[in-house]
Protein backbone atom coordinates (compact mmCIF):
# COMPACT_ATOMS: atom_id res chain seq x y z
CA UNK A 1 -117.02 1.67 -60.79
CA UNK A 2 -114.80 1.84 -58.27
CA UNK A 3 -111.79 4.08 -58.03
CA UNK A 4 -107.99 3.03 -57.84
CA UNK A 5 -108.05 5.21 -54.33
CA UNK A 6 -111.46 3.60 -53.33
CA UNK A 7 -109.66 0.14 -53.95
CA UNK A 8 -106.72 1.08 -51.97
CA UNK A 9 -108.89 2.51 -49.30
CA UNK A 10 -110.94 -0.90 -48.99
CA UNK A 11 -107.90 -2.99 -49.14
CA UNK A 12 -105.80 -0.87 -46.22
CA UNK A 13 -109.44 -0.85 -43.86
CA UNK A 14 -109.74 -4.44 -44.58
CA UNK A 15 -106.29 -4.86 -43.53
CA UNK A 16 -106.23 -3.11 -40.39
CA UNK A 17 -109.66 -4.79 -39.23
CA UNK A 18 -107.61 -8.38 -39.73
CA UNK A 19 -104.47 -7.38 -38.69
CA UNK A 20 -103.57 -8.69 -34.91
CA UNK A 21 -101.34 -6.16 -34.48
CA UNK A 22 -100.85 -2.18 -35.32
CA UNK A 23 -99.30 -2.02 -38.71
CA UNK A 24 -97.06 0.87 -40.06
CA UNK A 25 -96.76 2.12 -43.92
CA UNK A 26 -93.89 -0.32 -44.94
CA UNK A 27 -96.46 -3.24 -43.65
CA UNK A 28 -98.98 -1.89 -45.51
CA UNK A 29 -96.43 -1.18 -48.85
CA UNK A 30 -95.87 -5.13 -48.12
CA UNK A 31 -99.37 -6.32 -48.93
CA UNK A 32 -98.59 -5.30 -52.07
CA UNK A 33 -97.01 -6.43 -55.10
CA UNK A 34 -93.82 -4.49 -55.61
CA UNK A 35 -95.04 -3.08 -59.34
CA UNK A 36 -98.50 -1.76 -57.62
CA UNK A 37 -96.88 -0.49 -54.32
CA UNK A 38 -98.89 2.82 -52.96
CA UNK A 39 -96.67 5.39 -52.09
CA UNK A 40 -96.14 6.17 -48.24
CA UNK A 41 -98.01 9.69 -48.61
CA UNK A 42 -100.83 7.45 -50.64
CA UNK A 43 -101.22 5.50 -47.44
CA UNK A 44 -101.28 8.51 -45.18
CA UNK A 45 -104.04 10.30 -47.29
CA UNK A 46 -106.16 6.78 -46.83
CA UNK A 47 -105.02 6.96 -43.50
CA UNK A 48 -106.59 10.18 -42.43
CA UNK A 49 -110.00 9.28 -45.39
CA UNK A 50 -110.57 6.40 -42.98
CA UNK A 51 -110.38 8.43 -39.16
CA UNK A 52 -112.67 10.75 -40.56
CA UNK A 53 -115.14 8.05 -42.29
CA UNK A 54 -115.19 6.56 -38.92
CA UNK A 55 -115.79 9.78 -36.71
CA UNK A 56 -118.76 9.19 -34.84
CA UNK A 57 -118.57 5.50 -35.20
CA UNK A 58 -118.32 2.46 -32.14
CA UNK A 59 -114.62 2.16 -33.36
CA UNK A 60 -111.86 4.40 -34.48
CA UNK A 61 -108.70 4.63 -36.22
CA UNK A 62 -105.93 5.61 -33.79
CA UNK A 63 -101.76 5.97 -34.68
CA UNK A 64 -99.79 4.14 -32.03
CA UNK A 65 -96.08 3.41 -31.36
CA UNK A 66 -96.01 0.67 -33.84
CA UNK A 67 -97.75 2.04 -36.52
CA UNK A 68 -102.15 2.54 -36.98
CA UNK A 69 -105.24 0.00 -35.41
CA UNK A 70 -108.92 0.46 -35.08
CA UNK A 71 -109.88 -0.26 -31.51
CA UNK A 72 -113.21 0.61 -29.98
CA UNK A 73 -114.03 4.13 -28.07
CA UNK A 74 -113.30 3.92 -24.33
CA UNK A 75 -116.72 4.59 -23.63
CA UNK A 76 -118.15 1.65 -24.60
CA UNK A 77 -115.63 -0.80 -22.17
CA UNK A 78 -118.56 -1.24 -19.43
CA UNK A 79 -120.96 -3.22 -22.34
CA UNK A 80 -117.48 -4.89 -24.27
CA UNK A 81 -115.94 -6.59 -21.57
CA UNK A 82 -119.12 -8.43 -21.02
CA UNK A 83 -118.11 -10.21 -23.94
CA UNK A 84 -114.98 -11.51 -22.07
CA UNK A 85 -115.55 -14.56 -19.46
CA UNK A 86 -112.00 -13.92 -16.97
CA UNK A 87 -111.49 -10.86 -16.00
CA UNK A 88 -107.83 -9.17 -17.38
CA UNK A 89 -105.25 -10.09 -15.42
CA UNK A 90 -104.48 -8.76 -12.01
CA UNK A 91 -101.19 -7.34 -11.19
CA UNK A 92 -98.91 -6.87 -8.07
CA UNK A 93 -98.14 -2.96 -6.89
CA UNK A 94 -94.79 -4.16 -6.88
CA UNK A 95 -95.09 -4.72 -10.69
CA UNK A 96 -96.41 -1.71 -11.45
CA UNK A 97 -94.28 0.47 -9.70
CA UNK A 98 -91.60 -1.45 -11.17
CA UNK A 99 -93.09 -0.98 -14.71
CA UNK A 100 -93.53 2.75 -14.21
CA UNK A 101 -90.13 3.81 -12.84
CA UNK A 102 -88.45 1.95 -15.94
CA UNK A 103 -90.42 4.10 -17.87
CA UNK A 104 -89.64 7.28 -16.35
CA UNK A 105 -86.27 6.48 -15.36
CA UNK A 106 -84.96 4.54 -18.47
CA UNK A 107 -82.51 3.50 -19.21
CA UNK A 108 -82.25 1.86 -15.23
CA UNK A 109 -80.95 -1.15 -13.54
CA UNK A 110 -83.16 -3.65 -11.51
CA UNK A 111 -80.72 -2.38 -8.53
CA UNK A 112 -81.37 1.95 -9.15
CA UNK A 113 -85.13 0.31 -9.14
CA UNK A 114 -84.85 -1.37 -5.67
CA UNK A 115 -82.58 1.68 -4.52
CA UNK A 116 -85.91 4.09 -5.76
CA UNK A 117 -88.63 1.55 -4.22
CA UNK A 118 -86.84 0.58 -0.73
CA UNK A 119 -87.62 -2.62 -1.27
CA UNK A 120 -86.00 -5.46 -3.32
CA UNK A 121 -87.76 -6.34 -6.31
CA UNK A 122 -88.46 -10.20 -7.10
CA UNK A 123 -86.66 -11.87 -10.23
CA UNK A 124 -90.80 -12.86 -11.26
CA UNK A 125 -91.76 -8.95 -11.98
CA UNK A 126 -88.58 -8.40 -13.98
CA UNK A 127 -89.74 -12.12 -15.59
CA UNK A 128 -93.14 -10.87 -16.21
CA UNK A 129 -92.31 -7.56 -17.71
CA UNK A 130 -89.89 -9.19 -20.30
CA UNK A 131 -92.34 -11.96 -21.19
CA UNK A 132 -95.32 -9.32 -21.61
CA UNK A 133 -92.70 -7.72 -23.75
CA UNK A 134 -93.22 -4.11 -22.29
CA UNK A 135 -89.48 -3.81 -20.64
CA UNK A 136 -86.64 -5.17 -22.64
CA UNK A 137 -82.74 -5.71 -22.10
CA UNK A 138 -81.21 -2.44 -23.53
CA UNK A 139 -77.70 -3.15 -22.87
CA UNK A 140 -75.38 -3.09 -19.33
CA UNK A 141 -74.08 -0.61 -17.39
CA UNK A 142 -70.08 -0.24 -17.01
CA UNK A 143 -69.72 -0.70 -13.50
CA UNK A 144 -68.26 -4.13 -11.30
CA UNK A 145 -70.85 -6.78 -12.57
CA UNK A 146 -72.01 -5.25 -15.76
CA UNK A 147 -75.52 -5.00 -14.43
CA UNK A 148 -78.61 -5.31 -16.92
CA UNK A 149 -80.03 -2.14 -18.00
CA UNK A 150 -84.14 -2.21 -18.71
CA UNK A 151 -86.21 0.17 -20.86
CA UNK A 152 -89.79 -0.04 -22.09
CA UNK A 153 -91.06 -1.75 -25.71
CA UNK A 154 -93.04 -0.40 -28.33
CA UNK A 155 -95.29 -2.85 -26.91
CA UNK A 156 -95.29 -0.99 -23.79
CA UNK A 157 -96.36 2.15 -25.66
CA UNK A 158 -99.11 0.31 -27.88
CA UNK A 159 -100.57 -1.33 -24.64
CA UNK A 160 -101.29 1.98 -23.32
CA UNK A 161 -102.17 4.29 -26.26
CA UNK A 162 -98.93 6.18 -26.77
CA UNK A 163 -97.05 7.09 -29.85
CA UNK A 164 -93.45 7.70 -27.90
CA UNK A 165 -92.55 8.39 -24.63
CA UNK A 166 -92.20 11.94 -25.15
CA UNK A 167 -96.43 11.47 -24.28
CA UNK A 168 -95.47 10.68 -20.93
CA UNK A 169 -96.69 13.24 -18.52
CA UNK A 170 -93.79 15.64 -17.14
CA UNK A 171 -93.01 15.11 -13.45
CA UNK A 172 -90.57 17.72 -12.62
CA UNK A 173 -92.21 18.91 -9.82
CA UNK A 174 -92.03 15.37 -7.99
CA UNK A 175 -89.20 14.57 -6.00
CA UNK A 176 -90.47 11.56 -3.79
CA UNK A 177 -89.97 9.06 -6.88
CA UNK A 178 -90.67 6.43 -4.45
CA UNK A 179 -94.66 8.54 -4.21
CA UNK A 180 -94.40 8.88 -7.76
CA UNK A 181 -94.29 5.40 -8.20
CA UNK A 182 -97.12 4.30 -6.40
CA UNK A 183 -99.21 7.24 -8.04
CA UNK A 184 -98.24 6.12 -11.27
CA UNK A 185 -98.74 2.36 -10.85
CA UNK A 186 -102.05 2.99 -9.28
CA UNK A 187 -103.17 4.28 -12.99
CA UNK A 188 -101.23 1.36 -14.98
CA UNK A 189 -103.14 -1.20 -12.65
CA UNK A 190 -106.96 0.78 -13.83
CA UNK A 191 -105.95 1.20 -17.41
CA UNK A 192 -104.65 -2.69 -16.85
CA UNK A 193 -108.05 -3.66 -15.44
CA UNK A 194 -110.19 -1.29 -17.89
CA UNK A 195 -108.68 -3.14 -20.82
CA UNK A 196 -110.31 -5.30 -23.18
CA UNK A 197 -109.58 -5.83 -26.66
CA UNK A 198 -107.91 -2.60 -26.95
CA UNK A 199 -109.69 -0.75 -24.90
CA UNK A 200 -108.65 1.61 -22.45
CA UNK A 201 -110.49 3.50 -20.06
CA UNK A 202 -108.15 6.64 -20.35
CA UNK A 203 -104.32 7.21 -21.92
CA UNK A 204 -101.59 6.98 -19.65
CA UNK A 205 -101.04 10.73 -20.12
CA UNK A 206 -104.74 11.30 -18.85
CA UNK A 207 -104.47 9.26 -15.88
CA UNK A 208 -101.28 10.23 -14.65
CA UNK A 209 -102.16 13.92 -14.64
CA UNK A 210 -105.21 13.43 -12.61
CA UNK A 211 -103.30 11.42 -10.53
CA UNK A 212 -100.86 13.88 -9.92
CA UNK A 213 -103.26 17.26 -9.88
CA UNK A 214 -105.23 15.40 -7.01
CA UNK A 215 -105.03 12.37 -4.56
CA UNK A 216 -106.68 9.26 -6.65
CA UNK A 217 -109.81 8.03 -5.30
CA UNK A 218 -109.64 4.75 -7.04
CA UNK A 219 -109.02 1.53 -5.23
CA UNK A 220 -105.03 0.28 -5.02
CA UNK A 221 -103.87 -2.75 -6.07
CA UNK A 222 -102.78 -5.21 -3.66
């Protein structure tokens, strides 16, 4: 016979396989009725019942910005994105050094990021980035103009496996920010490119460290 914690157990994993998205504990409160709603710490202790009935499994339970997902373990990318006919998409180093000092550098204006870069940066990055949903409008800046200011989504952190930004590797010993954007973006563009269906060939964090500790040998995006 099965338990009332087995019950909720099945019901939350079936949940999270269907979901499309990561769900948090007041999604999960949702599914049910308001009489039979599990407590939050309920869902937590079926939470951490399911990572451990799945250690050692082709998938995993991982906590991201916007709440928990199963994905499958990095190491099995090379046979998964066979699955996949196009390849993911490609993207510009502009966009990715764009992407990378709005993350660092938050909250910034598309002007501080041309001012960092050199360069001017093309109204079809900041497009991109807003429709991906990993930058977003976070108010203006009180100068002449008003000028948009842009900081990074929970999408953003999902996308790459982080819970907050705090996960974001320290750079306090870089002072070329212009270098440190092009390190940085070189890493977005392979965890871009290593992605399918959730899965990433390393976190941010990961990559970005390496990146910094030692020239990448990995090929730049053009």
């Amino acid at each position: 016979m099965t338990t009332e914690h087995e019950q909720l157990e099945q019901i939350i994993e079936a949940a999270l396989f269907t979901a499309g998205e990561p769900m948090n504990t007041t999604r999960i409160q949702y599914l049910f009725e308001e009489s039979e709603r599990p407590t939050v710490e309920a869902i937590k202790q079926v939470i951490e019942t399911l990572e451990k009935k799945y250690e050692g499994h082709g998938i995993m339970l991982v906590k991201v910005a916007s709440g928990y997902r199963f994905q499958s373990r990095k190491e099995y990318a090379p046979w998964l994105q066979r699955m996949f006919e196009s390849k993911p998409p490609r993207y510009s180093r502009a966009l990715l050094e764009t992407l990378a000092l709005i993350a660092y550098k938050q909250p910034i204006t598309r002007g501080e990021v041309e001012d960092i870069r050199g360069v001017s940066t093309s109204n079809h990055v900041v497009k991109i980035l807003l429709e991906r949903e990993w930058i977003k409008i976070v108010g203006q800046k009180e100068v002449p103009g008003r000028p948009a200011l842009y900081g990074t989504t929970k999408q953003f952190l999902d996308y790459f496996n982080l819970n907050g930004l705090s996960e974001l590797p320290k750079l306090k010993d870089i002072v070329d920010l212009d270098a440190m954007g092009e390190k940085i973006s070189r890493q977005l563009a392979l965890a871009i490119e290593g992605k399918a269906s959730n899965d990433v060939p390393d976190t941010v964090i990961e990559m970005t460290v390496k990146s910094l500790d030692a020239e990448s040998e990995s090929e730049e995006v053009n």
